[in-house]
C-alpha atoms as a PDB file:
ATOM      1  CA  UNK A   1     104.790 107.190  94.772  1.00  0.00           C
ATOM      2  CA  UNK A   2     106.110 104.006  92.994  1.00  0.00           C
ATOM      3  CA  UNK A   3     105.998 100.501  94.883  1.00  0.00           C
ATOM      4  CA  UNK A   4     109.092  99.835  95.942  1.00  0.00           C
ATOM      5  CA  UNK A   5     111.062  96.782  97.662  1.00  0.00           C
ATOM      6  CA  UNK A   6     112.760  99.370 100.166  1.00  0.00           C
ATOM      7  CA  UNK A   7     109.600  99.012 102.283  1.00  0.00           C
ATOM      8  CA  UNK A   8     110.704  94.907 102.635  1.00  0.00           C
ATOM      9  CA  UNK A   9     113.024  94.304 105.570  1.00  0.00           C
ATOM     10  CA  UNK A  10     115.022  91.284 105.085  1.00  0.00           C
ATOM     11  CA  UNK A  11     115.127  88.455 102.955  1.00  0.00           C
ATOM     12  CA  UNK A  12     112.751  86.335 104.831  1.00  0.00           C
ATOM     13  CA  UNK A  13     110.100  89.025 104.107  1.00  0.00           C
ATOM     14  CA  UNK A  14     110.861  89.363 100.395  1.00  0.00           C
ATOM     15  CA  UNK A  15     110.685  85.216 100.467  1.00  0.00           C
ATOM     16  CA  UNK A  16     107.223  85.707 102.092  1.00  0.00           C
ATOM     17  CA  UNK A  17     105.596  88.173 100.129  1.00  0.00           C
ATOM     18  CA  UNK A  18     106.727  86.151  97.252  1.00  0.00           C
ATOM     19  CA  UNK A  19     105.029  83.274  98.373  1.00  0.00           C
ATOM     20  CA  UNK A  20     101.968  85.166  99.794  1.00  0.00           C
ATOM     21  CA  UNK A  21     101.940  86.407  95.645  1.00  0.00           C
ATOM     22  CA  UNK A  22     101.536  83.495  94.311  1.00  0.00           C
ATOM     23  CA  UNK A  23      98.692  82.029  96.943  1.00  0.00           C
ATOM     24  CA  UNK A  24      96.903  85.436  96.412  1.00  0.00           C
ATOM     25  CA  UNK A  25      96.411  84.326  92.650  1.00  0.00           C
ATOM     26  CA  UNK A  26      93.136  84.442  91.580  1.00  0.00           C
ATOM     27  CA  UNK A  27      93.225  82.666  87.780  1.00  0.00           C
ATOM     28  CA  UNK A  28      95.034  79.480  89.081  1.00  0.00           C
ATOM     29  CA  UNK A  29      95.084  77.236  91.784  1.00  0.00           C
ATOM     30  CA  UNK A  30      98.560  77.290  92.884  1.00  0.00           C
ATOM     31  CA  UNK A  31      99.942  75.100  96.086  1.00  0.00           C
ATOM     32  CA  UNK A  32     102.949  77.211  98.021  1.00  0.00           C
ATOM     33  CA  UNK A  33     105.639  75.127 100.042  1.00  0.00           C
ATOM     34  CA  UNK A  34     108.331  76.981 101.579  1.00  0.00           C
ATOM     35  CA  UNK A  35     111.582  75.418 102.222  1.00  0.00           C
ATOM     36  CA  UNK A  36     111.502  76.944 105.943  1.00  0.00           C
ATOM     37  CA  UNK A  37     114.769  78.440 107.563  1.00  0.00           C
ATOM     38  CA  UNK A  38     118.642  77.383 107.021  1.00  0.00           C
ATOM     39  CA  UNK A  39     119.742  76.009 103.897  1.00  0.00           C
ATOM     40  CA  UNK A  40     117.599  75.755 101.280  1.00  0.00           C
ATOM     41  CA  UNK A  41     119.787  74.260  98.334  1.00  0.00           C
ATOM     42  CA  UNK A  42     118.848  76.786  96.025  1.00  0.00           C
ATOM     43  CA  UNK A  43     115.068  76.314  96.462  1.00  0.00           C
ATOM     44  CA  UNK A  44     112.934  78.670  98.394  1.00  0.00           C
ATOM     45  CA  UNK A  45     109.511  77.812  96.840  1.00  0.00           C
ATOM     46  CA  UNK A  46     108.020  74.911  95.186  1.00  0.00           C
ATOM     47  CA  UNK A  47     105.212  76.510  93.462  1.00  0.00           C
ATOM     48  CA  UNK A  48     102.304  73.360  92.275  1.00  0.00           C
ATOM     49  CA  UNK A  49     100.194  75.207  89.582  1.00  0.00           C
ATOM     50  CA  UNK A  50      96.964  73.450  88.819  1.00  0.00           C
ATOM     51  CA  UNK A  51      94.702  73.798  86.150  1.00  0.00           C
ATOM     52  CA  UNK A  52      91.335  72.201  85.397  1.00  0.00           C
ATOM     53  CA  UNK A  53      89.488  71.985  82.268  1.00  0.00           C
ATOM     54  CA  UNK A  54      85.485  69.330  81.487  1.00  0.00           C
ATOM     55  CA  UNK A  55      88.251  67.429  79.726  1.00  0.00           C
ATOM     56  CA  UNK A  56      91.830  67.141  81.817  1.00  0.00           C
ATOM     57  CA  UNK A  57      93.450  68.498  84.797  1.00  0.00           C
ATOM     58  CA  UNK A  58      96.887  69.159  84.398  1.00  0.00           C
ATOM     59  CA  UNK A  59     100.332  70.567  87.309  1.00  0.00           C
ATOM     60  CA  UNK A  60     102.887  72.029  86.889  1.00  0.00           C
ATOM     61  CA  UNK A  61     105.832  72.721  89.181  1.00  0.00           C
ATOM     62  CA  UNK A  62     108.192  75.431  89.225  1.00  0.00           C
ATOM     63  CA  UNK A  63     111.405  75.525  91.349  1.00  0.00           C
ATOM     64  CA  UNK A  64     111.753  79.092  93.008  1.00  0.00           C
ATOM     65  CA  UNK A  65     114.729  81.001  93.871  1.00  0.00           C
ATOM     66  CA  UNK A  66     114.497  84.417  95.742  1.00  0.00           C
ATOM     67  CA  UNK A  67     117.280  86.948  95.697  1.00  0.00           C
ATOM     68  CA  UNK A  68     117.198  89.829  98.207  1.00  0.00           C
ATOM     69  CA  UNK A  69     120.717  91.502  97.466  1.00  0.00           C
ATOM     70  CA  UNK A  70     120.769  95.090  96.958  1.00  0.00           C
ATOM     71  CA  UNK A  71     122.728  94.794  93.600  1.00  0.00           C
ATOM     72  CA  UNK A  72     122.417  92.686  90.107  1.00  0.00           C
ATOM     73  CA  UNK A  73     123.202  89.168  90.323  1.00  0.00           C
ATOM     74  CA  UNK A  74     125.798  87.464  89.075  1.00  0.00           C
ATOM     75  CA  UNK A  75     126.959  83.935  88.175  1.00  0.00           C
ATOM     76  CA  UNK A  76     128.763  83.638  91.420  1.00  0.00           C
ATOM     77  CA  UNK A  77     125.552  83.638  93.091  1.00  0.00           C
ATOM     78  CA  UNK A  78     124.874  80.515  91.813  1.00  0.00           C
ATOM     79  CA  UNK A  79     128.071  79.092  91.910  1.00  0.00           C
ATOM     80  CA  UNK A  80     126.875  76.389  94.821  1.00  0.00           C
ATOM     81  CA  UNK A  81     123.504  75.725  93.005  1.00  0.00           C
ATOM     82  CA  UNK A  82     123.229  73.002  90.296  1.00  0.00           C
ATOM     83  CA  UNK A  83     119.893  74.568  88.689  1.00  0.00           C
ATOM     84  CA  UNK A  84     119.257  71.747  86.185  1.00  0.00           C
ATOM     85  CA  UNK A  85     119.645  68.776  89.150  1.00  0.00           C
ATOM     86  CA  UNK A  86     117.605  71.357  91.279  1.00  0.00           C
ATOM     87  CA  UNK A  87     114.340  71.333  89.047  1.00  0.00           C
ATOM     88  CA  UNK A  88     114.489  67.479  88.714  1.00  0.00           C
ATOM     89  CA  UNK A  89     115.211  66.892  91.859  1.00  0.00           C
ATOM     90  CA  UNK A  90     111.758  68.296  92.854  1.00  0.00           C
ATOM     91  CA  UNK A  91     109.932  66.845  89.386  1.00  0.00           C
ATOM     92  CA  UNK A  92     109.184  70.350  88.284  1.00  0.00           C
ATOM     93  CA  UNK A  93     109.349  71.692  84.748  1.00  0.00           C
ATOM     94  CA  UNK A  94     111.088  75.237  85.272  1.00  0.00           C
ATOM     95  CA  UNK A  95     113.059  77.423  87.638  1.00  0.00           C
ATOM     96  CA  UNK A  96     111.848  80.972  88.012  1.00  0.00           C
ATOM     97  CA  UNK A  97     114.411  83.178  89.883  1.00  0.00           C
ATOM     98  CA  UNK A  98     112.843  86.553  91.890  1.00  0.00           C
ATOM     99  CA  UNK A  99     115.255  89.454  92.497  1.00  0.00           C
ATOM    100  CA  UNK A 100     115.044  92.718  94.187  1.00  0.00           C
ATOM    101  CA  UNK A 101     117.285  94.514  91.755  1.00  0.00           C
ATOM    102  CA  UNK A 102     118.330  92.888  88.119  1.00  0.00           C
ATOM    103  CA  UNK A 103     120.891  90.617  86.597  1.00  0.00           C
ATOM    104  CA  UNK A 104     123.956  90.883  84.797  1.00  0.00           C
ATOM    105  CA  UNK A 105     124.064  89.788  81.354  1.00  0.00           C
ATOM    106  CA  UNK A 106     126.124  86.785  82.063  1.00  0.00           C
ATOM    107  CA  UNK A 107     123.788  85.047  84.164  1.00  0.00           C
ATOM    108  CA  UNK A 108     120.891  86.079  82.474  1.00  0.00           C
ATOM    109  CA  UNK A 109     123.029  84.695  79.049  1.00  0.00           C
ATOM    110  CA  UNK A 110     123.285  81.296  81.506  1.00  0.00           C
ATOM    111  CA  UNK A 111     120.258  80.644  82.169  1.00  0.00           C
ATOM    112  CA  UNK A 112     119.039  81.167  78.394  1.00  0.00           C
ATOM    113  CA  UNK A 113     121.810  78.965  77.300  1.00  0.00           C
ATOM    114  CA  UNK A 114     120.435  76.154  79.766  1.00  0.00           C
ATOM    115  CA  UNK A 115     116.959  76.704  78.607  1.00  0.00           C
ATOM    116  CA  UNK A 116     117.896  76.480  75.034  1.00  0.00           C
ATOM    117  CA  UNK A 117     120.234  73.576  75.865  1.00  0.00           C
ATOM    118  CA  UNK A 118     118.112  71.329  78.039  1.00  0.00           C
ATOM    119  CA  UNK A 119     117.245  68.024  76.581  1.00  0.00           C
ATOM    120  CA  UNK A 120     114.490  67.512  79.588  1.00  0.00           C
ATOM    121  CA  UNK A 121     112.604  71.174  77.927  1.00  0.00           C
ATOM    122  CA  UNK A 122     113.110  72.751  81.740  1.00  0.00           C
ATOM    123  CA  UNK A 123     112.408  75.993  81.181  1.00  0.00           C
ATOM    124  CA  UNK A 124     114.262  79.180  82.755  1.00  0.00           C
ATOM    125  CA  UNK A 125     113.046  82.751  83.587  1.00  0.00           C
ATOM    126  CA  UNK A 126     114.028  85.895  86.061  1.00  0.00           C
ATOM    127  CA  UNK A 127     111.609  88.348  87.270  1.00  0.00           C
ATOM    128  CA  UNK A 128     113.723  91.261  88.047  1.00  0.00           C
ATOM    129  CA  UNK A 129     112.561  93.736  90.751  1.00  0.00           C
ATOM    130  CA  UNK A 130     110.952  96.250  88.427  1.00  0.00           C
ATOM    131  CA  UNK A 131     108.927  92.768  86.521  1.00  0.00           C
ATOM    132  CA  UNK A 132     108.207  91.618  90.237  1.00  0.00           C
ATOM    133  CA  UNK A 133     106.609  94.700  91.082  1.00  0.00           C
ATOM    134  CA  UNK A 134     104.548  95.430  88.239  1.00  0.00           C
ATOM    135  CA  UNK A 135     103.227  91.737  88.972  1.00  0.00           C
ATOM    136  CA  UNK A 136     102.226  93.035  92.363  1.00  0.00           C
ATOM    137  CA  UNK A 137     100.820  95.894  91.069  1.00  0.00           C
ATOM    138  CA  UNK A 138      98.046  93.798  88.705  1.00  0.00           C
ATOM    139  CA  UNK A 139      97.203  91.682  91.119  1.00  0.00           C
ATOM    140  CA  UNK A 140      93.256  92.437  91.986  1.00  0.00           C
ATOM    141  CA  UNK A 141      93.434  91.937  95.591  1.00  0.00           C
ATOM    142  CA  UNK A 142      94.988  94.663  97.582  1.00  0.00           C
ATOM    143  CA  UNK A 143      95.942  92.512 100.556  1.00  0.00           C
ATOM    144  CA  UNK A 144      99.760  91.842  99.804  1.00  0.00           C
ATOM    145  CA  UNK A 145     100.530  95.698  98.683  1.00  0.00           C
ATOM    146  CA  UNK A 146      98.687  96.821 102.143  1.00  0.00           C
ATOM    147  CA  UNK A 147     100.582  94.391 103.437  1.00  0.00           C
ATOM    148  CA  UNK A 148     104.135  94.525 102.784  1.00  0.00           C
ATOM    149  CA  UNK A 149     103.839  98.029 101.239  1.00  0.00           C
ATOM    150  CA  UNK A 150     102.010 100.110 103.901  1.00  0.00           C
ATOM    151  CA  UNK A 151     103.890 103.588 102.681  1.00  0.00           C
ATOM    152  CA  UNK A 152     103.284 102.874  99.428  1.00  0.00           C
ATOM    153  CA  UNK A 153      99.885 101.676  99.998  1.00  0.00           C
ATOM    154  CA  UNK A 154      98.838 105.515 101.839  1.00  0.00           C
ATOM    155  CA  UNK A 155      99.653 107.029  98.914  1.00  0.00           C
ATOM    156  CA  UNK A 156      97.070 105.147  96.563  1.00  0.00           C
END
């Protein structure tokens, strides 16, 4: 049996096992704040990566978006967001969008343009579904796929 998102009920799930991803992460120190309930603006996460070396600690911040729609996304999705005002509103250096299914090539083709295009360097990617999934499939710790994916999680 494959993981799959079918297991995840809503959107508010898929939002928290996103977030409960990225706090499980054992190779970085990453801070999770949720946006809570109602509108969001476009943000759902605000992931703070840390890293530390003898040397110099450094953060990062990444603007999250996540996309529970049972189809590919389009450009109308976004058509209330302003993705480039989004990530400096919140002083971050990228937007990473998280989808249950895929894109279509013209918003992926966006969101490359405005990477290429962006004279602050904010950089732009999509995990679709299938990416998300393999991500939870690496991670070391079982907890989120016993979690969220209790069929699939029988099966293993």
């Amino acid at each position: 049996m494959k993981l799959s998102f079918d297991e995840i009920k809503n959107w508010a799930e898929f939002e928290d096992l996103t977030a409960s991803y990225f706090r499980l992460q054992e190779s970085y120190d990453i801070e999770v704040a949720q946006s809570g309930k109602g509108s969001d603006g476009g943000r759902d996460l605000l992931l703070t990566i840390s890293y530390s070396s003898p040397i110099r600690s450094f953060e990062h911040k990444w603007v999250v978006q996540c996309k529970f729609y049972n189809r590919d996304l389009r450009n109308s999705d976004f058509a209330d967001i302003n993705i480039p005002s989004l990530i400096h509103e919140y002083n971050a250096e990228g937007f990473l969008l998280i989808c249950k299914k895929g894109v279509v090539n013209t918003l992926q083709q966006k969101l490359e343009n405005l990477e290429k295009n962006c004279k602050f360097g904010y950089a732009y990617r999509i995990w679709t579904g299938a990416a998300f999934a393999d991500e939870i499939f690496r991670m070391k710790s079982e907890v989120v796929r016993k979690h969220y994916f209790p069929k699939y999680s029988k099966t293993q």
